[in-house]
Protein backbone atom coordinates (compact mmCIF):
# COMPACT_ATOMS: atom_id res chain seq x y z
CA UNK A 1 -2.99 -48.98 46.83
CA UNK A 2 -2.03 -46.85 44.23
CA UNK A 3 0.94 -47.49 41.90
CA UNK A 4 3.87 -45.09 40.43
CA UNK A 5 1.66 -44.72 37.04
CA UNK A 6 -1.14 -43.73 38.69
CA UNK A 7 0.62 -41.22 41.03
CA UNK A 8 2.42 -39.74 37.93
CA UNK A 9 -0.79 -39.57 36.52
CA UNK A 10 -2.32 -37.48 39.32
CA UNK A 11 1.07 -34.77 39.61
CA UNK A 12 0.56 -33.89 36.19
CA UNK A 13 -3.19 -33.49 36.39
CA UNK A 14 -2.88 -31.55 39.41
CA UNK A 15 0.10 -29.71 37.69
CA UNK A 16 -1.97 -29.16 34.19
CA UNK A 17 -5.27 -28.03 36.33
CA UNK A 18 -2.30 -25.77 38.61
CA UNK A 19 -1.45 -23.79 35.53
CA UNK A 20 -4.65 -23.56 34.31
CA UNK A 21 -6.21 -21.87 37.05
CA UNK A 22 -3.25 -19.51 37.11
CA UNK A 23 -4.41 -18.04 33.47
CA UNK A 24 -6.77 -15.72 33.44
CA UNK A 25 -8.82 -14.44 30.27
CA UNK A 26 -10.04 -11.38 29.36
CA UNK A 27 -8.32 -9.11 32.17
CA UNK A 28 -5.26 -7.04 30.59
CA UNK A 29 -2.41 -7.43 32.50
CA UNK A 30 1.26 -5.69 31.95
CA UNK A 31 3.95 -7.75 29.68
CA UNK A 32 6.53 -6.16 31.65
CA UNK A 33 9.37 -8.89 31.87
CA UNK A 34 11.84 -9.75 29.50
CA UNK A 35 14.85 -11.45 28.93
CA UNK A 36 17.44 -11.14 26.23
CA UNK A 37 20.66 -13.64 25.19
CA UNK A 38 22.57 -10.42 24.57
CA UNK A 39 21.05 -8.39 27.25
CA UNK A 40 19.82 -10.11 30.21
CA UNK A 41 16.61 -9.14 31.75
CA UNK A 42 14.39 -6.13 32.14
CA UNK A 43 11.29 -5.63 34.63
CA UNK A 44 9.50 -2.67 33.69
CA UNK A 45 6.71 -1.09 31.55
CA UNK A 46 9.49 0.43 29.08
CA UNK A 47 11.93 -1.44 27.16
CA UNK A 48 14.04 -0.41 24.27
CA UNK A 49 15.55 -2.31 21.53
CA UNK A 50 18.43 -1.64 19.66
CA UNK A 51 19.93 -3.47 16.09
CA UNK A 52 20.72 -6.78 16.79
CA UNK A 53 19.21 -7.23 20.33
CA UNK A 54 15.50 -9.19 20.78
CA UNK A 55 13.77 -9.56 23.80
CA UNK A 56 11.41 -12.10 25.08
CA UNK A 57 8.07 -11.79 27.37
CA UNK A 58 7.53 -14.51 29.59
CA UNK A 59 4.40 -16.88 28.66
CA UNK A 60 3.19 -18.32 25.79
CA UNK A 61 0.03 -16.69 24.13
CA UNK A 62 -2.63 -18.27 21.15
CA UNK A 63 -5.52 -15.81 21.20
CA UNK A 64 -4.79 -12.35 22.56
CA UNK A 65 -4.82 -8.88 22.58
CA UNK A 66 -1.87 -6.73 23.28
CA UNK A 67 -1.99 -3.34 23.19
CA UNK A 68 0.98 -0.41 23.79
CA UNK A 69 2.87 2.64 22.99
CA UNK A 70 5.74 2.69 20.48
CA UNK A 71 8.66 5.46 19.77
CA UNK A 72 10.65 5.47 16.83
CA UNK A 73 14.06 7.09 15.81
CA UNK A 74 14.75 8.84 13.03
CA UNK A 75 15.76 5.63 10.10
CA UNK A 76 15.07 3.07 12.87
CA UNK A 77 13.30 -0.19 12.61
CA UNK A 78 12.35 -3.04 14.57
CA UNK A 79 9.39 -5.99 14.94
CA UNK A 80 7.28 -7.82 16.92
CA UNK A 81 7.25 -11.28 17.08
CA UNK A 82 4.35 -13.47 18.26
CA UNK A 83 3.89 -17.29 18.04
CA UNK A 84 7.63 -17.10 18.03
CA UNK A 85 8.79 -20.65 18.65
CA UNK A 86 11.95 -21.35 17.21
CA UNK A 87 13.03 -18.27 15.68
CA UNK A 88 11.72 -18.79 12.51
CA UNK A 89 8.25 -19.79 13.31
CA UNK A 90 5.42 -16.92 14.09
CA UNK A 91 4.58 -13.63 12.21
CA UNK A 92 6.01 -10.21 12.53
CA UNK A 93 4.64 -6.79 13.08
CA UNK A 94 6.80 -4.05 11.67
CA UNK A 95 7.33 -0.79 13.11
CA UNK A 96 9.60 2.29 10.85
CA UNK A 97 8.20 5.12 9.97
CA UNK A 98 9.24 7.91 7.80
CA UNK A 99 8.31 9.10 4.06
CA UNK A 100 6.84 6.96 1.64
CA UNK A 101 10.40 5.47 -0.08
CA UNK A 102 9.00 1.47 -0.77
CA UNK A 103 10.48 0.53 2.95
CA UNK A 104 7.55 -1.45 5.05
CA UNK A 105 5.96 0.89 7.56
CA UNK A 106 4.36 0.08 10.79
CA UNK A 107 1.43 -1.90 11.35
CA UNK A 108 2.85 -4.06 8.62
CA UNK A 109 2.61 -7.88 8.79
CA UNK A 110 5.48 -8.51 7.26
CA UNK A 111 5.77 -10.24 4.11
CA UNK A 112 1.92 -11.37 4.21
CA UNK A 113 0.54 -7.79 4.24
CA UNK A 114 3.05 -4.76 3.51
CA UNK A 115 2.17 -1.65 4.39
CA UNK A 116 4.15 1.51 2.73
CA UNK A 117 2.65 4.19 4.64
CA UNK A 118 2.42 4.94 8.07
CA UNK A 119 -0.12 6.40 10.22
CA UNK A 120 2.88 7.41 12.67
CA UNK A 121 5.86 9.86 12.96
CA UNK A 122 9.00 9.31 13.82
CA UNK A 123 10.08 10.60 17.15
CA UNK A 124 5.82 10.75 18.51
CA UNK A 125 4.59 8.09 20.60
CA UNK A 126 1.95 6.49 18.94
CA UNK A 127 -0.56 3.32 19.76
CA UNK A 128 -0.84 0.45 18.78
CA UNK A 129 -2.99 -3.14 19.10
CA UNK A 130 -2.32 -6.49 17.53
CA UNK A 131 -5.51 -9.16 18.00
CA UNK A 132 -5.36 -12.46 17.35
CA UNK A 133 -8.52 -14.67 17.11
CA UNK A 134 -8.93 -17.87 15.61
CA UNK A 135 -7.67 -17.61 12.04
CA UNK A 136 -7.81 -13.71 12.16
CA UNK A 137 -5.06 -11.35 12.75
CA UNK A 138 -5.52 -7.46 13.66
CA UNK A 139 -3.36 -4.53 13.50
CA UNK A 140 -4.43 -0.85 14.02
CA UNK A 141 -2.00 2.27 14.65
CA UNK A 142 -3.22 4.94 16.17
CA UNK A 143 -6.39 3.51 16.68
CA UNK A 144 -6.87 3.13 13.12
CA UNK A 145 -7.16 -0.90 11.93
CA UNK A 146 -4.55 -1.36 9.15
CA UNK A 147 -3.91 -5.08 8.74
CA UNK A 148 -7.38 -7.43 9.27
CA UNK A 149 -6.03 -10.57 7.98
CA UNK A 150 -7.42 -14.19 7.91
CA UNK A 151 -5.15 -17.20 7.82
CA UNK A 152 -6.67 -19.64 4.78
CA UNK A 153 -6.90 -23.05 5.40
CA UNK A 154 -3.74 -23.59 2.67
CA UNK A 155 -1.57 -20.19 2.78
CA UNK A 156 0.64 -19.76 0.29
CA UNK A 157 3.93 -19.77 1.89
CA UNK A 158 7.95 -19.74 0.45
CA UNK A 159 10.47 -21.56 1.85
CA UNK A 160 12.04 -18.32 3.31
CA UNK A 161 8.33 -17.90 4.95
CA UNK A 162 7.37 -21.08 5.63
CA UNK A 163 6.92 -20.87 9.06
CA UNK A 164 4.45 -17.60 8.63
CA UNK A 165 1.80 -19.17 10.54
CA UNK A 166 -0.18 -18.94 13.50
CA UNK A 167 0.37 -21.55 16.07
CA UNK A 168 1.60 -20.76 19.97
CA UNK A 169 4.47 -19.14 21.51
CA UNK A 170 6.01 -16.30 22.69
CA UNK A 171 6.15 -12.49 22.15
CA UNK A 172 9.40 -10.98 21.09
CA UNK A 173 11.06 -7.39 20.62
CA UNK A 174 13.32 -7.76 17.88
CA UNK A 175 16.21 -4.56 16.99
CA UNK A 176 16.68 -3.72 13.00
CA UNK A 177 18.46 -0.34 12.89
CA UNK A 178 18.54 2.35 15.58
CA UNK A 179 16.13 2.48 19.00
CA UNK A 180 12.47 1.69 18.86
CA UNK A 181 11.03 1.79 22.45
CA UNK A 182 8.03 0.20 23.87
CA UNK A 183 6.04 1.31 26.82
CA UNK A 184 2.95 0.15 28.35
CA UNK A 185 2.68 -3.33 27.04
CA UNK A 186 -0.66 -5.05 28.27
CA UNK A 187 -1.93 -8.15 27.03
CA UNK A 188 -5.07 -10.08 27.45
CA UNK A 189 -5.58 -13.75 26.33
CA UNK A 190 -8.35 -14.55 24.98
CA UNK A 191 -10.35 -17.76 24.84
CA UNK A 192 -9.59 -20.61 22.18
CA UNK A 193 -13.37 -19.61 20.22
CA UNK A 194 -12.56 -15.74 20.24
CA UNK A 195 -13.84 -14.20 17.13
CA UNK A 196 -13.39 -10.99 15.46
CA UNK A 197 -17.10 -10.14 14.62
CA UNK A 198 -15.90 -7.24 12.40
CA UNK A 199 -13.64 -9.69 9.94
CA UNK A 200 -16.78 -10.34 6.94
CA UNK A 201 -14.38 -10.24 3.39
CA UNK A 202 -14.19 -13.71 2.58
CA UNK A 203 -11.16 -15.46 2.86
CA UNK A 204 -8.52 -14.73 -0.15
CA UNK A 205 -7.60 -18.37 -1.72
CA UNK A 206 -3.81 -18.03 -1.41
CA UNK A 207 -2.72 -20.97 -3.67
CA UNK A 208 -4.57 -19.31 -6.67
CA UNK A 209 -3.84 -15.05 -5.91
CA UNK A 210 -0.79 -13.64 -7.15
CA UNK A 211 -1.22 -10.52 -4.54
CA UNK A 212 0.23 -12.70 -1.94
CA UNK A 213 3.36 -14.11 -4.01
CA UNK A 214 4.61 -10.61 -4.38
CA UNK A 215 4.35 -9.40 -0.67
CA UNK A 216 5.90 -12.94 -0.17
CA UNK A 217 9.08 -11.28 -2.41
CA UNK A 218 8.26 -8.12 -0.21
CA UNK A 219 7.48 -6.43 -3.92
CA UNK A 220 5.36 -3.61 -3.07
CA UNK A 221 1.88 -3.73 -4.83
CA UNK A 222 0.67 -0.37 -4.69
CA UNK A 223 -2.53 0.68 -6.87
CA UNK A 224 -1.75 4.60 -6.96
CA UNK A 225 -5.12 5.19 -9.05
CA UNK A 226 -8.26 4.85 -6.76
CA UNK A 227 -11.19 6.95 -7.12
CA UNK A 228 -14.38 7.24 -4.75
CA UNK A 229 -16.95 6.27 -7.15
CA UNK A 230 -19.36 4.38 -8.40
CA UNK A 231 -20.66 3.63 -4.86
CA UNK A 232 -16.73 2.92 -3.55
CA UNK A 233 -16.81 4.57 -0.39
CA UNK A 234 -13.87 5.26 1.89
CA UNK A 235 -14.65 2.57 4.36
CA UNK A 236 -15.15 -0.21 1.46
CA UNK A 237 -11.70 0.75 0.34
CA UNK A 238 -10.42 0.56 3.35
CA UNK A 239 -12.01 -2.90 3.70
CA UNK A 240 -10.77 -4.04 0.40
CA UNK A 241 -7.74 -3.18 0.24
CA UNK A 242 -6.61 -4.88 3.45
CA UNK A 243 -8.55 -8.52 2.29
CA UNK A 244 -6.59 -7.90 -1.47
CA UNK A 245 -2.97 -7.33 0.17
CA UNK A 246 -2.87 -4.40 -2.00
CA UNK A 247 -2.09 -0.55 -0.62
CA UNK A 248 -4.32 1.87 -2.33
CA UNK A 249 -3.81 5.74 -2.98
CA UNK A 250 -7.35 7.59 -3.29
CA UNK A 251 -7.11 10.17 -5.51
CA UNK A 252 -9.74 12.91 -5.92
CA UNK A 253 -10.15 14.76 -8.97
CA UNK A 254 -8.45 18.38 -9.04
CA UNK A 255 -10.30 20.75 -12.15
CA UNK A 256 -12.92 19.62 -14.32
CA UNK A 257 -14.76 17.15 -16.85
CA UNK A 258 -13.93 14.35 -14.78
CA UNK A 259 -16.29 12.10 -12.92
CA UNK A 260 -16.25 11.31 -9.49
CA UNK A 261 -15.02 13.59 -6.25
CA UNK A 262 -14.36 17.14 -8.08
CA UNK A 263 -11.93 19.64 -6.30
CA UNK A 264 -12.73 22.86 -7.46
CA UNK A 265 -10.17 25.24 -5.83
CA UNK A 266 -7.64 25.30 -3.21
CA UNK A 267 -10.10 25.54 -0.08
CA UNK A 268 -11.40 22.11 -1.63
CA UNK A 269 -8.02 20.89 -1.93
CA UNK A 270 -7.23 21.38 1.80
CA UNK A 271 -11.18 20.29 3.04
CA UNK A 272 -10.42 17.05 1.52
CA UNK A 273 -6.87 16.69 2.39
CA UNK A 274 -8.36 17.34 6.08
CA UNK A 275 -11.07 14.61 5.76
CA UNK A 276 -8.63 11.84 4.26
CA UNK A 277 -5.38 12.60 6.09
CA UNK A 278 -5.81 10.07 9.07
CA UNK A 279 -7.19 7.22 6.58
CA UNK A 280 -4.62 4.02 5.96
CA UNK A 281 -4.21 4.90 2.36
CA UNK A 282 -1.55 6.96 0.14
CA UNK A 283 -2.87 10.29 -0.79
CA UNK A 284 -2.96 11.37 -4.06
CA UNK A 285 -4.76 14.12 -6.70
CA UNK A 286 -5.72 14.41 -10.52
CA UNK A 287 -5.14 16.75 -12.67
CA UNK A 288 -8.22 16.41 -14.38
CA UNK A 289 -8.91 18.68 -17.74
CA UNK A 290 -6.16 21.00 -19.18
CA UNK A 291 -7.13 24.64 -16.64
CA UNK A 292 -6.05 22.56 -13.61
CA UNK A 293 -2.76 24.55 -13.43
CA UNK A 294 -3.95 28.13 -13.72
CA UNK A 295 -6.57 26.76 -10.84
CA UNK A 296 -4.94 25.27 -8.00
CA UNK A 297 -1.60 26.37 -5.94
CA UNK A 298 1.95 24.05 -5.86
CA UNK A 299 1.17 24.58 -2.17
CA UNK A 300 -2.00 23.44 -2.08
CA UNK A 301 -1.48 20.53 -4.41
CA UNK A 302 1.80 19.85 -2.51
CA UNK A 303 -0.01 18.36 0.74
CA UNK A 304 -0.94 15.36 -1.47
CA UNK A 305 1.59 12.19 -1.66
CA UNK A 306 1.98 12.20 -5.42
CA UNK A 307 0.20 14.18 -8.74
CA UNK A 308 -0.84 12.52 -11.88
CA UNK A 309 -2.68 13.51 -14.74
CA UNK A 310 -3.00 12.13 -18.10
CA UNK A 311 -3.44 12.59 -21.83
CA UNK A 312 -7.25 11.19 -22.00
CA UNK A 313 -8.00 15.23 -22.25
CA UNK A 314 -6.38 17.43 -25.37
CA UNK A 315 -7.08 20.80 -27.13
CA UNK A 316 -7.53 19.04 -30.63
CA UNK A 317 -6.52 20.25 -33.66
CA UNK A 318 -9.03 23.02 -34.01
CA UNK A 319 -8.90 24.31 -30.48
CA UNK A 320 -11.63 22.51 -28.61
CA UNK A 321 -11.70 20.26 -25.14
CA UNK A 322 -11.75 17.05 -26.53
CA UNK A 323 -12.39 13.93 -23.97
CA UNK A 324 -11.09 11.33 -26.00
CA UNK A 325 -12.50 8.64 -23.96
CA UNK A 326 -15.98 9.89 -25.24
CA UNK A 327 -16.36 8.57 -28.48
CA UNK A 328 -19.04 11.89 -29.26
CA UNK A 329 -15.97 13.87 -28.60
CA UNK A 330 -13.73 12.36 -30.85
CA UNK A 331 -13.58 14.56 -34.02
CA UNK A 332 -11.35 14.05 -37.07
CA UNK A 333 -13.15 17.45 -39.38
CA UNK A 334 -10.87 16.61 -42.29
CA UNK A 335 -7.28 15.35 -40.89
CA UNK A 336 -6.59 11.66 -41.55
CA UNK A 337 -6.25 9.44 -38.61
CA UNK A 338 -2.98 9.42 -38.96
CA UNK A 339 -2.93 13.03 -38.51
CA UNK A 340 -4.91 13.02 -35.94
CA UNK A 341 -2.68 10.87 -33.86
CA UNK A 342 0.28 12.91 -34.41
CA UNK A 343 -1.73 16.04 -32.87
CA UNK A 344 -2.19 13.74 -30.01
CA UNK A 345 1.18 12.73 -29.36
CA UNK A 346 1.82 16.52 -29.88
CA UNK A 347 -0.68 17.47 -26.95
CA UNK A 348 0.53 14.79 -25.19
CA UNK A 349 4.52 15.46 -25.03
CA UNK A 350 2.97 19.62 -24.17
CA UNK A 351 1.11 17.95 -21.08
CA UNK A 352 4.19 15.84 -19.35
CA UNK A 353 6.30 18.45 -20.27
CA UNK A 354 4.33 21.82 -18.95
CA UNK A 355 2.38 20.11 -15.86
CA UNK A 356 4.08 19.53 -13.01
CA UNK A 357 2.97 15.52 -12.29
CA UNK A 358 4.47 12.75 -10.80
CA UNK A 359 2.97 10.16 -12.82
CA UNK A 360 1.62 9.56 -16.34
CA UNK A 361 -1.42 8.20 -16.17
CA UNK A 362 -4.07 5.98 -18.65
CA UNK A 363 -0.72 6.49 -20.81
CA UNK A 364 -0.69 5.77 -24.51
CA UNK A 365 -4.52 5.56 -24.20
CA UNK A 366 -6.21 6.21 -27.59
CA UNK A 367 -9.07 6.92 -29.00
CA UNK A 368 -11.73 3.76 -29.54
CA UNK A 369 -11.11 4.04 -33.79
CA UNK A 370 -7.82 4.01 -33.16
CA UNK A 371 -7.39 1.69 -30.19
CA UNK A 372 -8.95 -0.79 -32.29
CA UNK A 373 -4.95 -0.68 -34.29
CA UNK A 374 -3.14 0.45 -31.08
CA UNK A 375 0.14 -1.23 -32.45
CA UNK A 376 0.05 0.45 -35.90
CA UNK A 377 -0.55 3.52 -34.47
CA UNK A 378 2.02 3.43 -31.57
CA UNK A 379 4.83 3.85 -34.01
CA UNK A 380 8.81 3.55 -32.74
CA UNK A 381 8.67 7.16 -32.82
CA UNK A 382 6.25 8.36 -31.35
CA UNK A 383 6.98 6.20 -28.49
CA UNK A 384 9.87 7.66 -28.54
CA UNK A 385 8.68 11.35 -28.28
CA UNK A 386 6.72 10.53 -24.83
CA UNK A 387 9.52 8.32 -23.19
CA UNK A 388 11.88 11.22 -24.34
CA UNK A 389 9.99 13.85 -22.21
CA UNK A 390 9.32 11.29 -19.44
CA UNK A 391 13.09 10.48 -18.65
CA UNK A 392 13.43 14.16 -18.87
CA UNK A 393 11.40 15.25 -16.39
CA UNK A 394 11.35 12.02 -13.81
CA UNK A 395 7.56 11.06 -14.56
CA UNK A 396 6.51 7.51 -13.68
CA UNK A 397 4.88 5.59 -16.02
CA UNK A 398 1.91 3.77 -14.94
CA UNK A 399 0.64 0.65 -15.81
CA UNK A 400 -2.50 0.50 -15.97
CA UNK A 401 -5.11 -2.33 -15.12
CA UNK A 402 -8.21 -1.52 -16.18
CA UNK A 403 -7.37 -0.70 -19.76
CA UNK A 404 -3.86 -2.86 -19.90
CA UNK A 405 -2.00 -0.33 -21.00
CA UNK A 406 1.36 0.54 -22.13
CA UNK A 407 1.49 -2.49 -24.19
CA UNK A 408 4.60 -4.90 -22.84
CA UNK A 409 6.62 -3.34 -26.06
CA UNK A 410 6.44 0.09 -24.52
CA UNK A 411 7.01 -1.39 -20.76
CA UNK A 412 10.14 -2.82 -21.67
CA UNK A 413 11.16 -0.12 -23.57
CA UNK A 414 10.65 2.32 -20.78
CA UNK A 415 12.62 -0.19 -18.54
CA UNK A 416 15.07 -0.04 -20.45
CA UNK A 417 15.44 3.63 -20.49
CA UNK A 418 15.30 3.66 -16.50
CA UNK A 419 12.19 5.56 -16.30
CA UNK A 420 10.24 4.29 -13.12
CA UNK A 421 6.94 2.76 -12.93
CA UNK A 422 3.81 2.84 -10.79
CA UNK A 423 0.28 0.54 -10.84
CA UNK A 424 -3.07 2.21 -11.45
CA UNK A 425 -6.57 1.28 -12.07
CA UNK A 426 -8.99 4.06 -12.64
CA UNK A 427 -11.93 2.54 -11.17
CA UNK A 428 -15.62 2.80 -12.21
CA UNK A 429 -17.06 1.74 -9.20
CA UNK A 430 -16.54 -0.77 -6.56
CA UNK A 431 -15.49 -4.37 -8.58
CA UNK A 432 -12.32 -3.13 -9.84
CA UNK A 433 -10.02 -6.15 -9.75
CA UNK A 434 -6.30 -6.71 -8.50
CA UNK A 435 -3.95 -5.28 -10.76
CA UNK A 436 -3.36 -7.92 -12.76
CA UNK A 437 -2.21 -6.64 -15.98
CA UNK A 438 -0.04 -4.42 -13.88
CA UNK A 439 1.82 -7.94 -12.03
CA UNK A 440 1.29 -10.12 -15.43
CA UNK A 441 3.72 -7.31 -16.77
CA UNK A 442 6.55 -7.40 -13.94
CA UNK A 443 6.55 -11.10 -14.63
CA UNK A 444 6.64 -10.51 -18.71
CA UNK A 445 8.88 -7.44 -18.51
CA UNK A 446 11.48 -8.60 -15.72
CA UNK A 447 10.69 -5.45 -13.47
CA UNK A 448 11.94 -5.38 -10.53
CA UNK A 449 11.27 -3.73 -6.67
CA UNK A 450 14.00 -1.24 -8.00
CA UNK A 451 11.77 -0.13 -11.17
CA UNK A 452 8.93 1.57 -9.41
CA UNK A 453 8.55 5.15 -8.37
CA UNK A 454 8.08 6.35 -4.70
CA UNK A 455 6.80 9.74 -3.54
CA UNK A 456 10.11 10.40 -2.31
CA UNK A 457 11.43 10.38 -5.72
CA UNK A 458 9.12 13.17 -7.08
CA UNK A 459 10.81 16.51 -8.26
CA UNK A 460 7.63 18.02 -8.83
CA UNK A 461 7.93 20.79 -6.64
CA UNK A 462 10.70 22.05 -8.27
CA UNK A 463 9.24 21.88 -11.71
CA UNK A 464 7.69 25.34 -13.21
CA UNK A 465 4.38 25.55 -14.25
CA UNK A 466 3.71 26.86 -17.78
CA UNK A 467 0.32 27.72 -18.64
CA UNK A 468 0.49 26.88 -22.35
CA UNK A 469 -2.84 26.97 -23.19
CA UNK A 470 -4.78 29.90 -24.13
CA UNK A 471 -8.61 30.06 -23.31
């Protein structure tokens, strides 16, 4: 005879066994029925969300793939939820398009990896796919990856965030601002030891990386000065910059005496623009050398997210190219050093004032004599003289990593001044680090998200272009 324990017993293992043979894995099927608290339920593949409204798909998924179509308004915004529990619990997708302004873009996983352009267009369906197996979370848009992420075994979490993690649960539609629809919604589960073969970067130690506290503070870290070089190739960018956290703008170089990808003219300018256009990164160009201007088109140079150029090239004091950075280049021919730093400030103030960029590059980079006495030779004034023509004009000053420069005198004096800021490296090669002078100085200079330049703040185009130099 069996007793009441033992018959419970057998219900729920028939029950369990039941559901289990009801899941399938690896088949896509639709996610075509929702419910909403506000809205009630939809059955169908398309399903629009408005601000304030969220919609959940039945079932509860761990390791999946969903894949779909989204279509975005003009200013609207809204996210996808998965291993939504209790409606804090779970990560978010985002999806807004539009220009590059320091809003998150689509594809991002928000607050964990912020993305600040998008591979999509307002008002154009686009694709998308979100993966999750094991530790490993996937994002591409338009068929393009943009978020390969791997949960450590300690994330680095804030309280706001805490519950940033993957688990179980639903999938939700969640309304921002104006109408995001979704169409075609498929999703196949995957088994509990599903792997993404193509996730090799080693995991980022989260309790020790200060990448991840900003995008925590949704602080966009941006590094707006990435060259191809040195054996960095597009897809090891690509690769890096999505294991770092940190969005990077490849920049080719626009003129001459620079190293690394060369532009030489305007059919360069739009060849590369062509080959780089559909890549997950901002898009920018160097005005490398002093001719650049009498070279290349606004036009041409206009299809590029942002311009910068710096002050690492001058005419010196007895009209030759001088590289500065080269110390064989460097010639004083009878001026004192003093002097000779005043003709640089001099050449400097002409280039920020007669080329058209968006951002001031390597700035206040000297010399290595004079480097070696940066602060003696960085007087109040002539300080003064470049943040003068920087405010003028609406140039971002960058900070830059590799040679930790402005000095946090200069930062904070900019600041102060409201000129904007932006991050840069100016890589060698491939081992370039992750801005840390650049956050070690938001931290020591109180910036803030509201400090930093965006491409939609650049007024370059309406800038004239006054070839001052005579050759």
């Amino acid at each position: 005879m069996i007793d009441k324990t033992s018959t419970a017993l057998i219900v729920a293992l028939i029950s369990i066994l039941g559901l289990t043979s009801c899941i399938r894995y690896n088949v896509a099927e639709p996610l075509d029925r929702f419910s909403s608290p506000e809205m009630g339920t939809a059955d169908g593949n398309e399903i629009t969300v408005t601000a304030g409204s969220t919609w959940f798909a039945e079932g509860e998924y761990e390791n999946f793939i969903l894949t779909g179509q989204a279509l975005t308004g003009e200013n609207a915004e809204a996210a996808l939820l998965f291993h939504h529990t209790d409606g804090k619990s779970g990560y978010e997708v985002a999806f807004r398009n539009g220009a590059i302004d320091g809003t998150r873009k689509s594809g991002s996983l928000t607050s964990v990896r912020n993305l600040y352009r998008s591979l999509a267009e307002d008002g154009k369906w686009f694709d998308f796919e979100i993966a999750v197996r094991g530790h490993n979370i996937m994002i591409a848009i338009n068929d393009t990856v943009v978020v390969c992420y791997t949960e450590p075994e300690h994330p680095y979490r804030t309280k706001e965030y805490a519950g940033r993690l993957l688990s179980r649960g639903s999938i939700a539609l969640k309304g921002m601002s104006g109408d995001v629809t979704f169409r075609n919604l498929n999703m196949t589960r995957l088994e509990k030891d599903a792997v993404n073969e193509a996730d090799t970067m080693p995991r980022i130690d989260e309790q020790n990386d200060a990448v991840i506290r900003f995008q925590q503070q949704n602080f966009p870290v941006i590094d707006y000065h990435v060259h191809l070089k040195g054996g960095l190739t597009k897809e090891m960018a690509h690769a890096m910059s999505m294991n770092y956290g940190i969005n990077y703008g490849v920049a080719p170089n626009a003129g001459e005496g620079g190293v690394g990808r060369m532009l030489a003219d305007d059919k360069e300018v739009y060849e590369y623009y062509n080959e780089v256009k559909d890549m997950p990164f901002l898009r920018g160009v160097q005005g490398e050398g002093r001719k650049w201007t009498a070279t290349f088109s606004q036009k041409a140079l206009g299809v590029f997210d942002y311009l910068f150029t710096d002050g690492m090239t001058i005419v010196d004091h007895k009209g030759r190219l001088s590289r500065i950075y080269r110390p064989e280049e460097v010639h004083y021919d009878g001026v004192t050093k003093e002097q000779y730093m005043d003709h640089l400030v001099d050449q400097t103030v002409k280039i920020l004032t007669n080329e058209p960029a968006d951002i001031y590059a390597n700035p206040t980079f000297l010399p290595e004599e004079l480097n070696a006495e940066y602060a003696k030779y960085w007087t109040d004034e002539r300080i003064d003289r470049v943040l003068d023509v920087l405010k003028k004009h609406n140039i971002a000053l960058e900070i830059n990593a590799r040679y930790k420069i402005p000095s946090f005198d200069i930062i904070r004096k900019a600041k102060e001044r409201g000129i904007k800021f932006t991050f840069g490296t100016n890589n060698v090669d491939a081992d370039f680090g992750k801005l840390e002078y650049c956050l070690q100085a938001v931290d020591e200079c109180g910036l803030t998200a509201e400090d930093l330049w965006f491409p939609t703040m650049s007024v370059r185009g309406t800038r004239e272009v006054v070839l001052y130099n005579k050759w």
